[in-house]
C-alpha atoms as a PDB file:
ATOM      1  CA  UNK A   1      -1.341 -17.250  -7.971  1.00  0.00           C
ATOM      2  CA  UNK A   2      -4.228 -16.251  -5.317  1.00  0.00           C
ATOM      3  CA  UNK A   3      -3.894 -12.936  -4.027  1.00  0.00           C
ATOM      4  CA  UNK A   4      -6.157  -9.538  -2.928  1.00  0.00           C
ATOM      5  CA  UNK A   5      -7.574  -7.378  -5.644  1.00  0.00           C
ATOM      6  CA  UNK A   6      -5.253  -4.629  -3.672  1.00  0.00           C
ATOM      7  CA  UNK A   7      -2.179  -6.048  -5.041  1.00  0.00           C
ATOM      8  CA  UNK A   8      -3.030  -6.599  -8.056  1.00  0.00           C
ATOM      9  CA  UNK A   9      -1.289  -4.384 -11.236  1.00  0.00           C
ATOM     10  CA  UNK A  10      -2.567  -1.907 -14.097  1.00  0.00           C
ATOM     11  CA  UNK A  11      -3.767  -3.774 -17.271  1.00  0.00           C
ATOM     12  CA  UNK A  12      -4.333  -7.076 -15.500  1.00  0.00           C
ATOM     13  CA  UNK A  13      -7.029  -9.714 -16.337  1.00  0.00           C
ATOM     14  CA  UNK A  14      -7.885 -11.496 -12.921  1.00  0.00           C
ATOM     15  CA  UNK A  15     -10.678 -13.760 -11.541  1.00  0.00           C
ATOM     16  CA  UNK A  16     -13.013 -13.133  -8.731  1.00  0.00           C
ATOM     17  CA  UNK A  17     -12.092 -16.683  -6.415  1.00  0.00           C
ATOM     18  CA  UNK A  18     -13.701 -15.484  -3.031  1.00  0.00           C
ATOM     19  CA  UNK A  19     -15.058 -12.311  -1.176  1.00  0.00           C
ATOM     20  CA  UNK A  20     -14.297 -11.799   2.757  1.00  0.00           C
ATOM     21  CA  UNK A  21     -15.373  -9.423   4.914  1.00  0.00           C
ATOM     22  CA  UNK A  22     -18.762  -8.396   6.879  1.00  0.00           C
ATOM     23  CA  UNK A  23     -22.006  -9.127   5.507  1.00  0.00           C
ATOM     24  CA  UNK A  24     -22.757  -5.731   4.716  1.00  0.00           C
ATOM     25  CA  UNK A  25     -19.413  -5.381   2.700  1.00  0.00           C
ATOM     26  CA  UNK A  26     -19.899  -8.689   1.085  1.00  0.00           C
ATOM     27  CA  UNK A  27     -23.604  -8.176  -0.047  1.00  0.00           C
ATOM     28  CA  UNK A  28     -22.260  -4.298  -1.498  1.00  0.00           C
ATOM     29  CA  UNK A  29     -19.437  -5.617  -3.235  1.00  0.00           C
ATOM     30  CA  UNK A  30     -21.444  -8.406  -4.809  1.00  0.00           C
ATOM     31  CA  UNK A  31     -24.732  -6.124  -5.440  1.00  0.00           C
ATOM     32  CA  UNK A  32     -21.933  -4.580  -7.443  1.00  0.00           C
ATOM     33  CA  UNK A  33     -21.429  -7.602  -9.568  1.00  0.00           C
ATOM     34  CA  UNK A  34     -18.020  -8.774  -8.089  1.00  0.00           C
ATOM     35  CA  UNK A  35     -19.291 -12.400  -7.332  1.00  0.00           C
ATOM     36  CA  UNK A  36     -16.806 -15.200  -7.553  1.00  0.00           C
ATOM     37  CA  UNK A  37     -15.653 -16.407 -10.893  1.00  0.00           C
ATOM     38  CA  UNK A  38     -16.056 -13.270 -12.497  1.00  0.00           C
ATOM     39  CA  UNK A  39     -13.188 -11.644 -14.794  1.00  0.00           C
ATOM     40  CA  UNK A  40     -11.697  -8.269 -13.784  1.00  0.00           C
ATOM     41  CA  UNK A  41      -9.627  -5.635 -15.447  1.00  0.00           C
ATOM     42  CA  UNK A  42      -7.618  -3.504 -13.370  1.00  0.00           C
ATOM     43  CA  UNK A  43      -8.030  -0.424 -15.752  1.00  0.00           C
ATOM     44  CA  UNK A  44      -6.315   2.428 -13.371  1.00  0.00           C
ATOM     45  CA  UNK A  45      -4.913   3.897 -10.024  1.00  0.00           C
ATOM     46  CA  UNK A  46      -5.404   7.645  -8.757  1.00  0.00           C
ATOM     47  CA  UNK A  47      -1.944   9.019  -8.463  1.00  0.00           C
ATOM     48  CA  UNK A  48      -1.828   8.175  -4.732  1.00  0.00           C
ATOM     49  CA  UNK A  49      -2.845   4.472  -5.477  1.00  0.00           C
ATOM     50  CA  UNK A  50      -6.189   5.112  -3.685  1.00  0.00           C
ATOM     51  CA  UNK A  51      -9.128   4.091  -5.578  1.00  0.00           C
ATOM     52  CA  UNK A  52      -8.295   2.062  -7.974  1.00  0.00           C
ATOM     53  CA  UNK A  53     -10.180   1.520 -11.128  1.00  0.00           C
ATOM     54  CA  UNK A  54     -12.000  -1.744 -12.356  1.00  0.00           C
ATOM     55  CA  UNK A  55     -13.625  -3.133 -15.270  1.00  0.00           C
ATOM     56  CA  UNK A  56     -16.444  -5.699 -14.687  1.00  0.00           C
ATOM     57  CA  UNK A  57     -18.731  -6.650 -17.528  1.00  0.00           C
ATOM     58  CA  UNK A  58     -18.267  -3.370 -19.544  1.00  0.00           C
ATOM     59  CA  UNK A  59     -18.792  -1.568 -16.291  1.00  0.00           C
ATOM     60  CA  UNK A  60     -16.237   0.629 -14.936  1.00  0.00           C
ATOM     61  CA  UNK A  61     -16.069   0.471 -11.105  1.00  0.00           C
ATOM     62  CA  UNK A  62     -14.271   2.604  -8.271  1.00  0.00           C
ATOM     63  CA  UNK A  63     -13.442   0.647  -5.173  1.00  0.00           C
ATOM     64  CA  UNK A  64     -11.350   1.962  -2.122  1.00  0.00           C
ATOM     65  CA  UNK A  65      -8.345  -0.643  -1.588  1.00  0.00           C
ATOM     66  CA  UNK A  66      -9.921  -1.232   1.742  1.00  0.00           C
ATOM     67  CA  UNK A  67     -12.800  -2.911  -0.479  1.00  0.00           C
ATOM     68  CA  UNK A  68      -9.848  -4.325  -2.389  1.00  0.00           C
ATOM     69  CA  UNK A  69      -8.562  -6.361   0.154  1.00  0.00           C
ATOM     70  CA  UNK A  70     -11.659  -8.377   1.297  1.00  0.00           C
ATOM     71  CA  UNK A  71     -11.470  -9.921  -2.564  1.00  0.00           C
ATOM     72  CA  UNK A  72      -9.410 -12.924  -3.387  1.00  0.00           C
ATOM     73  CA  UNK A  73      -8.314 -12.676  -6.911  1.00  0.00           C
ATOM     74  CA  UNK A  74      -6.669 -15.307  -9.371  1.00  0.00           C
ATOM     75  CA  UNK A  75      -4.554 -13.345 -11.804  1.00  0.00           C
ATOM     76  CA  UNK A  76      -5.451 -14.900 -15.423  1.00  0.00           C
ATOM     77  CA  UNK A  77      -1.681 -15.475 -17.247  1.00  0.00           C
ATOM     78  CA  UNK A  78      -1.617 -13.621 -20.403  1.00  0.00           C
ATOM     79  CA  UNK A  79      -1.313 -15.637 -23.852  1.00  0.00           C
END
């Protein structure tokens, strides 16, 4: 199931499938090493929902869920 990194929940695995918005936006997201086909972790949310917490390649990142929405995640079914 595609969806935006926005939506997805805590403790999910999901994968990086494509990264919209503004070049600027694009080139900081993936300077940050969210390039498609990478694996996520959505570790945490701040109590208001706003940032959210991720886990890329052992590497805990904060991201705004305005940054959220401009990726296209693939949420990876658990075994």
């Amino acid at each position: 199931m595609m969806n935006t990194l926005d939506k997805a929940t805590i403790g999910s695995n999901c994968q990086i499938v494509k990264i919209n918005g503004e070049k600027p936006i694009k080139r900081r997201l993936m300077d940050m090493g969210l390039i498609p086909g990478t694996i996520v972790f959505v570790h945490k949310l701040a109590p208001l929902g706003d940032p959210m917490e991720i886990r890329v390649k052992n590497t805990e990142i904060t991201l705004r869920k305005a940054d959220a929405q401009n990726i296209i995640i693939q949420t990876i079914a658990e075994d």
